[in-house]
N, C-alpha and C. Protein backbone atom coordinates (compact mmCIF):
# COMPACT_ATOMS: atom_id res chain seq x y z
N UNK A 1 18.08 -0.90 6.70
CA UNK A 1 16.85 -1.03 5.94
C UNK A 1 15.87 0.05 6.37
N UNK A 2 15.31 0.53 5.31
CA UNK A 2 14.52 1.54 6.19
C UNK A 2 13.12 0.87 6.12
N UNK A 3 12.79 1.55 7.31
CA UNK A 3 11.21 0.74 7.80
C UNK A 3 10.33 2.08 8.48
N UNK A 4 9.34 2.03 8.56
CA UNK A 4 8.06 3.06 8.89
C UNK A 4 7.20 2.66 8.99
N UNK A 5 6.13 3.24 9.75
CA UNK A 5 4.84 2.97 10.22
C UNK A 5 4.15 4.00 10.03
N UNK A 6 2.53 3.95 9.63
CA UNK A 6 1.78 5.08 9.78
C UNK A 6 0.51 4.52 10.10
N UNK A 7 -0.10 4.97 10.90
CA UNK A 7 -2.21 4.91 11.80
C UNK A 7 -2.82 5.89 10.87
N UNK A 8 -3.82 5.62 10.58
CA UNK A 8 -5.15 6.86 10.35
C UNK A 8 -6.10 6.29 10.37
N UNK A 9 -6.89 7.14 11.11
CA UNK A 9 -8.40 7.39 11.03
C UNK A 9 -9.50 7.81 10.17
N UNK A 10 -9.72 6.60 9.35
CA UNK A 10 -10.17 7.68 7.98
C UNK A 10 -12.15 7.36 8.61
N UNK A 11 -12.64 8.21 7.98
CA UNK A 11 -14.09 8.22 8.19
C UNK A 11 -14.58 7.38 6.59
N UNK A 12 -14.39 6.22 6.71
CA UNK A 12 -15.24 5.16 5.63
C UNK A 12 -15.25 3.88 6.29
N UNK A 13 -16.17 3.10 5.68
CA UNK A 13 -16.36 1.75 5.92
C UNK A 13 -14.90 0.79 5.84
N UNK A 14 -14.42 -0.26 6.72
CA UNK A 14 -13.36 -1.12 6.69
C UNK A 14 -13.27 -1.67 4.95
N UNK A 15 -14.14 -2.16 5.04
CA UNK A 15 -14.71 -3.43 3.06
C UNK A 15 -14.48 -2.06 1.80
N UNK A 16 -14.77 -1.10 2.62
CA UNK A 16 -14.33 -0.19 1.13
C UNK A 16 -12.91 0.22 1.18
N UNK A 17 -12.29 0.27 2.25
CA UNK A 17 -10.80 0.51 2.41
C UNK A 17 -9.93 -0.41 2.06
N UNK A 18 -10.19 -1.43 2.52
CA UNK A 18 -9.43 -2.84 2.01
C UNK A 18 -9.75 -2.94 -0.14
N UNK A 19 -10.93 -2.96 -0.28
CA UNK A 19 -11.02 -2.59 -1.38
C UNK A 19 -10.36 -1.44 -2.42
N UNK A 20 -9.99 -0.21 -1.84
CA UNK A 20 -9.37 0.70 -2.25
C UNK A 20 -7.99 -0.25 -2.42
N UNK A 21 -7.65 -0.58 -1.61
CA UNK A 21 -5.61 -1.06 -1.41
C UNK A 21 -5.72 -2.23 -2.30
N UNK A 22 -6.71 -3.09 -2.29
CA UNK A 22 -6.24 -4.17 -3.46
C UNK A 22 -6.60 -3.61 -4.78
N UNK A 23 -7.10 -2.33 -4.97
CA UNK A 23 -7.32 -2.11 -6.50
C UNK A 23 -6.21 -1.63 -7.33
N UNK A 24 -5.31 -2.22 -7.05
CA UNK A 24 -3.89 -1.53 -6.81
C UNK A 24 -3.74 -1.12 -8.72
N UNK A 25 -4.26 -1.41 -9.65
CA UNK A 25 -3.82 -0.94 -10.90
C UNK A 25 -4.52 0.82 -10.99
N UNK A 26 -5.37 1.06 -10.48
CA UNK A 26 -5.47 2.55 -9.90
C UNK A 26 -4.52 3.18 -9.09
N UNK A 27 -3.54 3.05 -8.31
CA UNK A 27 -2.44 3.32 -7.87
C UNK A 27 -1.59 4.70 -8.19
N UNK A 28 -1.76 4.45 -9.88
CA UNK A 28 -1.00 5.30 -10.33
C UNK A 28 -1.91 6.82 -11.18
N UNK A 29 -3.37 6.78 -10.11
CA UNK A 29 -3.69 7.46 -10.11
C UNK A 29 -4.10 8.52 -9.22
N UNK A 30 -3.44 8.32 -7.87
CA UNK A 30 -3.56 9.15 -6.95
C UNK A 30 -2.73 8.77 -6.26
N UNK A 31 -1.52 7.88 -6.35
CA UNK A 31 -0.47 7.39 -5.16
C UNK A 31 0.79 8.00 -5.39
N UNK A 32 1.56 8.88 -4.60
CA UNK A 32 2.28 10.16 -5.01
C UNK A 32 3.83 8.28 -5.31
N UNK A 33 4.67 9.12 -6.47
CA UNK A 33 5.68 7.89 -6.60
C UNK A 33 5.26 6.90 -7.21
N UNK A 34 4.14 6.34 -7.61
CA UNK A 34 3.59 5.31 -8.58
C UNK A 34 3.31 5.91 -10.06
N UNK A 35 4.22 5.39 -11.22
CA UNK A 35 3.95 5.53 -12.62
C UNK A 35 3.44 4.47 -12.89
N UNK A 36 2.91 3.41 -12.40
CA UNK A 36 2.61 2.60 -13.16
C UNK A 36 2.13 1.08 -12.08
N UNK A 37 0.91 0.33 -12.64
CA UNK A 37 0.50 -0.48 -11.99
C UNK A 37 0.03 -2.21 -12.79
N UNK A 38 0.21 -3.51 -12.53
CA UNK A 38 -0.25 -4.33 -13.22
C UNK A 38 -1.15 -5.45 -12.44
N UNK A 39 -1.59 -5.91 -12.70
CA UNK A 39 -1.96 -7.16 -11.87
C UNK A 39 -1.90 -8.15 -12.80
N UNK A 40 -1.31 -9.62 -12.02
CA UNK A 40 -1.24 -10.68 -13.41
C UNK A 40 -1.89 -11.57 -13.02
N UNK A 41 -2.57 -11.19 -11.83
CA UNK A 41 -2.93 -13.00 -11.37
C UNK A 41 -3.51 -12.50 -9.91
N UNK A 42 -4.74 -13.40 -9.88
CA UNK A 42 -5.87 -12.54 -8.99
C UNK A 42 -6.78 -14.09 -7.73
N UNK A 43 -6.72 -14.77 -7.34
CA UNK A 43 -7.33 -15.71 -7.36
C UNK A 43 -7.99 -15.41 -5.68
N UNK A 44 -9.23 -16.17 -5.86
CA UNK A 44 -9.93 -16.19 -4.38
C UNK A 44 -10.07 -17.41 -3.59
N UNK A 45 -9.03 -17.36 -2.24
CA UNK A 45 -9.03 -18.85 -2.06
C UNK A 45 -9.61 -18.84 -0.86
N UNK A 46 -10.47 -18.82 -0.33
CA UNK A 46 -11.46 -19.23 1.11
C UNK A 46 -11.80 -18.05 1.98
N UNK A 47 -10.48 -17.44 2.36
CA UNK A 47 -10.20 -16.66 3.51
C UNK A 47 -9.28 -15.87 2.79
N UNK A 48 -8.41 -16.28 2.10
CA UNK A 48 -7.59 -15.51 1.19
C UNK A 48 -8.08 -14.69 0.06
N UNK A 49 -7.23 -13.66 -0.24
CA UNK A 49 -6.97 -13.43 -1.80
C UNK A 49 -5.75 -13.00 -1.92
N UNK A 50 -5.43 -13.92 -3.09
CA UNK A 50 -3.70 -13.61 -3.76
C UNK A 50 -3.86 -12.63 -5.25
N UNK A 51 -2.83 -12.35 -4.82
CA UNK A 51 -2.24 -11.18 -5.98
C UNK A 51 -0.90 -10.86 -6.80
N UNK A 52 -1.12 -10.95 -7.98
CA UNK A 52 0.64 -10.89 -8.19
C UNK A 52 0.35 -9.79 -9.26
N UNK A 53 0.87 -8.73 -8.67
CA UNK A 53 1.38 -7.15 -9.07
C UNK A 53 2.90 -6.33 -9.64
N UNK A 54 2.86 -5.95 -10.41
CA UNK A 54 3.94 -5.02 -10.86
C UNK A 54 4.09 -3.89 -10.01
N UNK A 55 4.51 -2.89 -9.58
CA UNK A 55 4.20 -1.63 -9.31
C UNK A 55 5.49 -0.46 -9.74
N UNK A 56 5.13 0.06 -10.50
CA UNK A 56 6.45 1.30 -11.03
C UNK A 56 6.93 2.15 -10.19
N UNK A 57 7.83 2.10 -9.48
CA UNK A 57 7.74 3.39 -8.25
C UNK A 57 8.87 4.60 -8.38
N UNK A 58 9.06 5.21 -8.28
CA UNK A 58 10.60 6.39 -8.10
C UNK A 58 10.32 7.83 -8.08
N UNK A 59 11.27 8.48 -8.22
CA UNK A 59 11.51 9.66 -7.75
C UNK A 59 12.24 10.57 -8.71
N UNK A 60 12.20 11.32 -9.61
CA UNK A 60 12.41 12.29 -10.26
C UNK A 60 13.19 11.16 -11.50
N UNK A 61 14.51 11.17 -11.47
CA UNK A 61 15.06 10.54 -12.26
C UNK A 61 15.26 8.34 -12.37
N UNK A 62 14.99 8.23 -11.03
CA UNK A 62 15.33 6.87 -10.47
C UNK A 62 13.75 6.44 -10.44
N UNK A 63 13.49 5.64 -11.31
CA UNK A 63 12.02 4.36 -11.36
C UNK A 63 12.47 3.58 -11.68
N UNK A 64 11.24 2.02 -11.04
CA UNK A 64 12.17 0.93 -11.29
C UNK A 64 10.84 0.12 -11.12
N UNK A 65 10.54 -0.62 -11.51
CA UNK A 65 9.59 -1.76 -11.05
C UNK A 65 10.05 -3.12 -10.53
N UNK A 66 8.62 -3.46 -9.80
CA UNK A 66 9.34 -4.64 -8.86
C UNK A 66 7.94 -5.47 -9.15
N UNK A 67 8.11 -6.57 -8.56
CA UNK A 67 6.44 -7.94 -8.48
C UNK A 67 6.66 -8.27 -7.21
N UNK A 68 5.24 -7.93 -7.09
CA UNK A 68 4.77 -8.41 -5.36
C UNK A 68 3.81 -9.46 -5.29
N UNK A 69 3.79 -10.25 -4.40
CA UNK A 69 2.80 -11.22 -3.64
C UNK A 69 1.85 -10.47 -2.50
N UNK A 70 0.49 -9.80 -2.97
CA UNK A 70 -0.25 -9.13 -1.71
C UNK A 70 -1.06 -10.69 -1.49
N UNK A 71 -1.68 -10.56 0.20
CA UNK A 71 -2.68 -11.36 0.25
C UNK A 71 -3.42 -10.93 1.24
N UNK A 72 -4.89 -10.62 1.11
CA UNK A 72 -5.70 -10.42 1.87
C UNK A 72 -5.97 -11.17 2.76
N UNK A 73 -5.82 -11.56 4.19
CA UNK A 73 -6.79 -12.03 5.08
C UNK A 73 -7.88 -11.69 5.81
N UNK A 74 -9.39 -12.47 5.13
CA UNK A 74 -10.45 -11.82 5.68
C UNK A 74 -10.84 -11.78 7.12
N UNK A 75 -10.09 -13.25 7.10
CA UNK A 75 -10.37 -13.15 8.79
C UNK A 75 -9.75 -12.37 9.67
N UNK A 76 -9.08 -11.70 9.73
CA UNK A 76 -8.11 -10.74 10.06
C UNK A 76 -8.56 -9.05 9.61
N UNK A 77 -8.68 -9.21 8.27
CA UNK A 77 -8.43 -8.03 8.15
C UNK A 77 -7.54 -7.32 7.95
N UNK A 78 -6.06 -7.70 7.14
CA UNK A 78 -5.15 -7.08 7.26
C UNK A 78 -4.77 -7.60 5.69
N UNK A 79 -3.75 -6.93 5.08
CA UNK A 79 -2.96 -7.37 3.81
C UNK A 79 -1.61 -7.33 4.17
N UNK A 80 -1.04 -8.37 3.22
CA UNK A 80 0.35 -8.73 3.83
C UNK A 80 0.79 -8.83 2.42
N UNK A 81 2.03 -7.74 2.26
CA UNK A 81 2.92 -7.40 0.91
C UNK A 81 4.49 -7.89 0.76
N UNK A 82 4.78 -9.18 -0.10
CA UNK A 82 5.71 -9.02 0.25
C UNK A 82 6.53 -8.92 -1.75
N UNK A 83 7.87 -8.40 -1.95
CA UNK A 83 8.22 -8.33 -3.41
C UNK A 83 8.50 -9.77 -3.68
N UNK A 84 8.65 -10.35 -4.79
CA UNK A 84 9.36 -11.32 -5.67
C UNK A 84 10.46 -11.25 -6.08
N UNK A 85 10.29 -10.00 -7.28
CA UNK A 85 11.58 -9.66 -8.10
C UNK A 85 11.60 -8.34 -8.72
N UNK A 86 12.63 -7.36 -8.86
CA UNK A 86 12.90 -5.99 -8.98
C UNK A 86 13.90 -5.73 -8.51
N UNK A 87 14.08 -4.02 -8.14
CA UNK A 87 15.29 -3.82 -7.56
C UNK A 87 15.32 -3.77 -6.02
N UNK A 88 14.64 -4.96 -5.10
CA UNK A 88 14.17 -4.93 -3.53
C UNK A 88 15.11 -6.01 -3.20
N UNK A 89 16.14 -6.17 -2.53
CA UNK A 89 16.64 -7.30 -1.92
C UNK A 89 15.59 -7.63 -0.59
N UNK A 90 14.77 -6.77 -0.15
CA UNK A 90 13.66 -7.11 0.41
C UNK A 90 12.39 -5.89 1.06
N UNK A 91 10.82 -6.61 0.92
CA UNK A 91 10.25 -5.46 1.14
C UNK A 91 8.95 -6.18 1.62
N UNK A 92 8.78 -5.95 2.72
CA UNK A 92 7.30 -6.34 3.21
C UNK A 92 6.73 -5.04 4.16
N UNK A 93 5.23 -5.24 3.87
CA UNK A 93 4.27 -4.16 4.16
C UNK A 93 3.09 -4.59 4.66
N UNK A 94 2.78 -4.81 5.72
CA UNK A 94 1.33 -5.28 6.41
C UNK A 94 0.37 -3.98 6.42
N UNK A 95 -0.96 -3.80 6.38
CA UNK A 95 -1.90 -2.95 6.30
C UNK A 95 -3.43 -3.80 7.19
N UNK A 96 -3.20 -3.36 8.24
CA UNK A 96 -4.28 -3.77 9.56
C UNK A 96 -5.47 -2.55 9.15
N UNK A 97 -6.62 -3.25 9.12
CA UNK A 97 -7.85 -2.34 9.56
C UNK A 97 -8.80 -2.81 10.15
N UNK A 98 -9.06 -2.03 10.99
CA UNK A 98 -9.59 -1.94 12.38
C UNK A 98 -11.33 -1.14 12.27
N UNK A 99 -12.07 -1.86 12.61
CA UNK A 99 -13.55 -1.18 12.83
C UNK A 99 -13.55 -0.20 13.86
N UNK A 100 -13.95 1.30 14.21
CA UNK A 100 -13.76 2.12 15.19
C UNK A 100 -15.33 2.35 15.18
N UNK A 101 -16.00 3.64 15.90
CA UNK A 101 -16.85 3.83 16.40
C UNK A 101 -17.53 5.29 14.78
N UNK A 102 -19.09 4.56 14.76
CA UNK A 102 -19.83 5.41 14.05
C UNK A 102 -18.95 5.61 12.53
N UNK A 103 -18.68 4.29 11.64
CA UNK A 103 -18.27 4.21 10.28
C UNK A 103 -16.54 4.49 10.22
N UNK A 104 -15.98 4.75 11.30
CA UNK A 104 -14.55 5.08 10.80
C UNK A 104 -13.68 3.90 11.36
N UNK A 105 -12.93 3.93 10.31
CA UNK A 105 -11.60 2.53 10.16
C UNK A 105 -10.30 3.54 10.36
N UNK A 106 -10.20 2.48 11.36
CA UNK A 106 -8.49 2.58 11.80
C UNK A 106 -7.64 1.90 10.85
N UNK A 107 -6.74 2.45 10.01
CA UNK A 107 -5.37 2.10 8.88
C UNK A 107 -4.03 2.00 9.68
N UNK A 108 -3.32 1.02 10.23
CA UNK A 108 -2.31 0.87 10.28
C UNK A 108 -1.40 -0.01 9.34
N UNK A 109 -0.69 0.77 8.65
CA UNK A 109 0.85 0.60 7.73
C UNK A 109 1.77 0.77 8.06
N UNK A 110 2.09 -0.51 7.65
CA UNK A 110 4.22 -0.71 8.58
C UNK A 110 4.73 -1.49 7.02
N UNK A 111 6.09 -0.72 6.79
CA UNK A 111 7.10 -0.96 5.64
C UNK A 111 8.46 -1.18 5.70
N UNK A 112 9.01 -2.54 5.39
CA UNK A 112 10.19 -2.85 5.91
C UNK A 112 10.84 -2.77 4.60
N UNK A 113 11.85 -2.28 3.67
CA UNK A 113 12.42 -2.41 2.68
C UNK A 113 14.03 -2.60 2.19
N UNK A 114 14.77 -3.08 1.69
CA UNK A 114 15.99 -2.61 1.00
C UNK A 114 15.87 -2.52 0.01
N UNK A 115 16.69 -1.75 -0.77
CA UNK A 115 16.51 -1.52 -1.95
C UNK A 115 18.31 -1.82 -2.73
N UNK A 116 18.40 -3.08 -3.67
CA UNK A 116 19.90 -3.63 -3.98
C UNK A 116 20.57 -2.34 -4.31
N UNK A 117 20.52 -1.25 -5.02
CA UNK A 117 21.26 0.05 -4.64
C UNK A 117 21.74 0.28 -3.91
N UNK A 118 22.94 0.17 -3.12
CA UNK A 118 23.31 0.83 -1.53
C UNK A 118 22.94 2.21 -1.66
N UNK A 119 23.30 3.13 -2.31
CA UNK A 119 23.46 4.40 -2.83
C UNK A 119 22.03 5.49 -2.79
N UNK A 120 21.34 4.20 -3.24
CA UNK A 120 19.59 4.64 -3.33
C UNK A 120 18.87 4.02 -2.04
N UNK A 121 19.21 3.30 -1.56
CA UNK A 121 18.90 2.48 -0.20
C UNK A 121 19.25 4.07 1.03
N UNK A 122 20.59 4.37 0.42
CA UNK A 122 20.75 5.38 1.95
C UNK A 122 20.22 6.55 1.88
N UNK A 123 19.42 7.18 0.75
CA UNK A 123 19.19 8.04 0.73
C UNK A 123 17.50 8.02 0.66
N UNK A 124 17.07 6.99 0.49
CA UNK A 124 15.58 6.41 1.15
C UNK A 124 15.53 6.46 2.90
N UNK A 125 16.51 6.28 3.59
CA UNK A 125 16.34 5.99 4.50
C UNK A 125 15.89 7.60 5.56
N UNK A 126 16.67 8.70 4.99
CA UNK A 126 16.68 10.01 4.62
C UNK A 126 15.19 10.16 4.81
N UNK A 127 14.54 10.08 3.44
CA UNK A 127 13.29 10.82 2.96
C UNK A 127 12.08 9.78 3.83
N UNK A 128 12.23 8.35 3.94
CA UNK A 128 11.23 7.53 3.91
C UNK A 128 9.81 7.48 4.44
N UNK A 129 9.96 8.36 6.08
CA UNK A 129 8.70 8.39 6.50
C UNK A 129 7.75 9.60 6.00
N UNK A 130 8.55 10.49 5.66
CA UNK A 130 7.64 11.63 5.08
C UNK A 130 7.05 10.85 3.97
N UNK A 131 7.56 10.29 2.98
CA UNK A 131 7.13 9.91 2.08
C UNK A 131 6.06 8.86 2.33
N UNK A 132 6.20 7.85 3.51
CA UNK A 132 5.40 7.22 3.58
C UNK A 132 4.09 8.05 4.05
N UNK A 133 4.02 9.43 4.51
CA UNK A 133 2.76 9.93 5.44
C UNK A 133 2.11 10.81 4.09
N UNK A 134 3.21 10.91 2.77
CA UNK A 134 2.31 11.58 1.33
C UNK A 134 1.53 10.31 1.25
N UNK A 135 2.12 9.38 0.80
CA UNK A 135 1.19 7.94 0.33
C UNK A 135 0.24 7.77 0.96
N UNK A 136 -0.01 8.11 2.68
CA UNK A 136 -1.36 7.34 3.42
C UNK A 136 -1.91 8.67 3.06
N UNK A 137 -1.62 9.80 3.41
CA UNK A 137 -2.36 11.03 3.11
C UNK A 137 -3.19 10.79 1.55
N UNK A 138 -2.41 10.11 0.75
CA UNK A 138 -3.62 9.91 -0.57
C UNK A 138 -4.10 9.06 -0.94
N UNK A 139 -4.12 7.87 0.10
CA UNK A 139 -4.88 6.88 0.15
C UNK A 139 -6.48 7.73 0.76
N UNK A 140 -6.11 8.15 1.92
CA UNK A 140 -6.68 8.80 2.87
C UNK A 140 -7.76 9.77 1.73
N UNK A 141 -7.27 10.64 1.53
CA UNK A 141 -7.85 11.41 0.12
C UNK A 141 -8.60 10.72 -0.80
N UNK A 142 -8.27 9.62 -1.29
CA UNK A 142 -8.90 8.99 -2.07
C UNK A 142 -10.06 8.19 -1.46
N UNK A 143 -9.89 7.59 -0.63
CA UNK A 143 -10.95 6.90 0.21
C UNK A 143 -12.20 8.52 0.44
N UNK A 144 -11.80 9.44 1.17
CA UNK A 144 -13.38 10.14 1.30
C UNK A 144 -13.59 10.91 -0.62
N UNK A 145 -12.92 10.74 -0.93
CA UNK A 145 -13.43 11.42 -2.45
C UNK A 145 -14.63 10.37 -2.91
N UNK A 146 -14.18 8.67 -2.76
CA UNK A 146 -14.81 7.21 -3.19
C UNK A 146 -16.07 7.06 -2.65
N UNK A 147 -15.61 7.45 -1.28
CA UNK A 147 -16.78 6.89 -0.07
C UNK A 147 -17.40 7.85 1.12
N UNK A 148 -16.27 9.20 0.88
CA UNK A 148 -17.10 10.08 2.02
C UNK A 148 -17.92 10.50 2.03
N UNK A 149 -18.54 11.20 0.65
CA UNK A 149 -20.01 11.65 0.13
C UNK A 149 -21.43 10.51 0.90
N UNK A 150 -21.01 9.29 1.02
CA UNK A 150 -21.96 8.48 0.55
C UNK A 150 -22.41 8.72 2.80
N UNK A 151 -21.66 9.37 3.50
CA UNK A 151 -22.37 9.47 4.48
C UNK A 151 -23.20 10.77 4.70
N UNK A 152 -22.80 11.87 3.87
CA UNK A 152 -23.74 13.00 3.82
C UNK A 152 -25.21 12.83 4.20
């Protein structure tokens, strides 16, 4: 299964970062590998928020969509991703953020996946962390484009 981790230090507020990652139908406007984004179902339960998402993902010729269960914990601070149904025999993704010193949030992302393809599974396993360090890199990007101005 391939799995990866990535940290960054982005210079924005924690509440606008967490906010960036659940706006997830924007996705497929700055997330390198995303054609496409849905949300079907959104609800706010105390400490929680649930989410049930589509997300289009692939690579030149191979896209495929899958439905995920995200859920925010506020008390924590972290989102926890896991799929439903697509082509994932399994895929969970936690996203920790961390308050640091003078406005900057610490991002840690960890991604555990298979993908029912053997074929496409082994050749993910290949590319995966680079790919995972394009994705934080344009999260990363996108967050000071949203929110970096606003410390000028």
């Amino acid at each position: 299964m391939p799995k990866a981790s990535v940290k960054r230090l982005i210079e924005c507020e924690k509440d606008d970062l967490i906010k960036l990652v659940l706006d997830i139908e924007k996705y497929p406007e700055f997330v390198p590998f995303c054609f496409d984004a849905k949300v079907y179902e959104e609800k706010n339960q105390g400490d929680l928020i649930k989410i049930i998402a589509d997300l289009t993902i692939g690579k030149g010729p191979f896209k495929d969509t899958y439905k995920s269960d995200v859920v925010l914990d506020k008390r924590k601070d972290t989102i926890f991703v896991k799929n439903i149904e697509g082509p994932l025999n399994h895929l969970s993704n936690n996203w920790t953020f961390t308050d640091k010193q003078n406005g900057i949030t610490e991002i840690a992302f960890d991604i555990d996946f298979e993908i029912k393809n053997k074929f496409l599974n082994s050749l993910m396993v290949v590319s995966f962390q680079f790919g995972l360090e394009k994705i934080a890199d344009a999260f990363q990007k996108r967050a000071e484009e949203l929110f970096g101005s606003s410390k000028n």
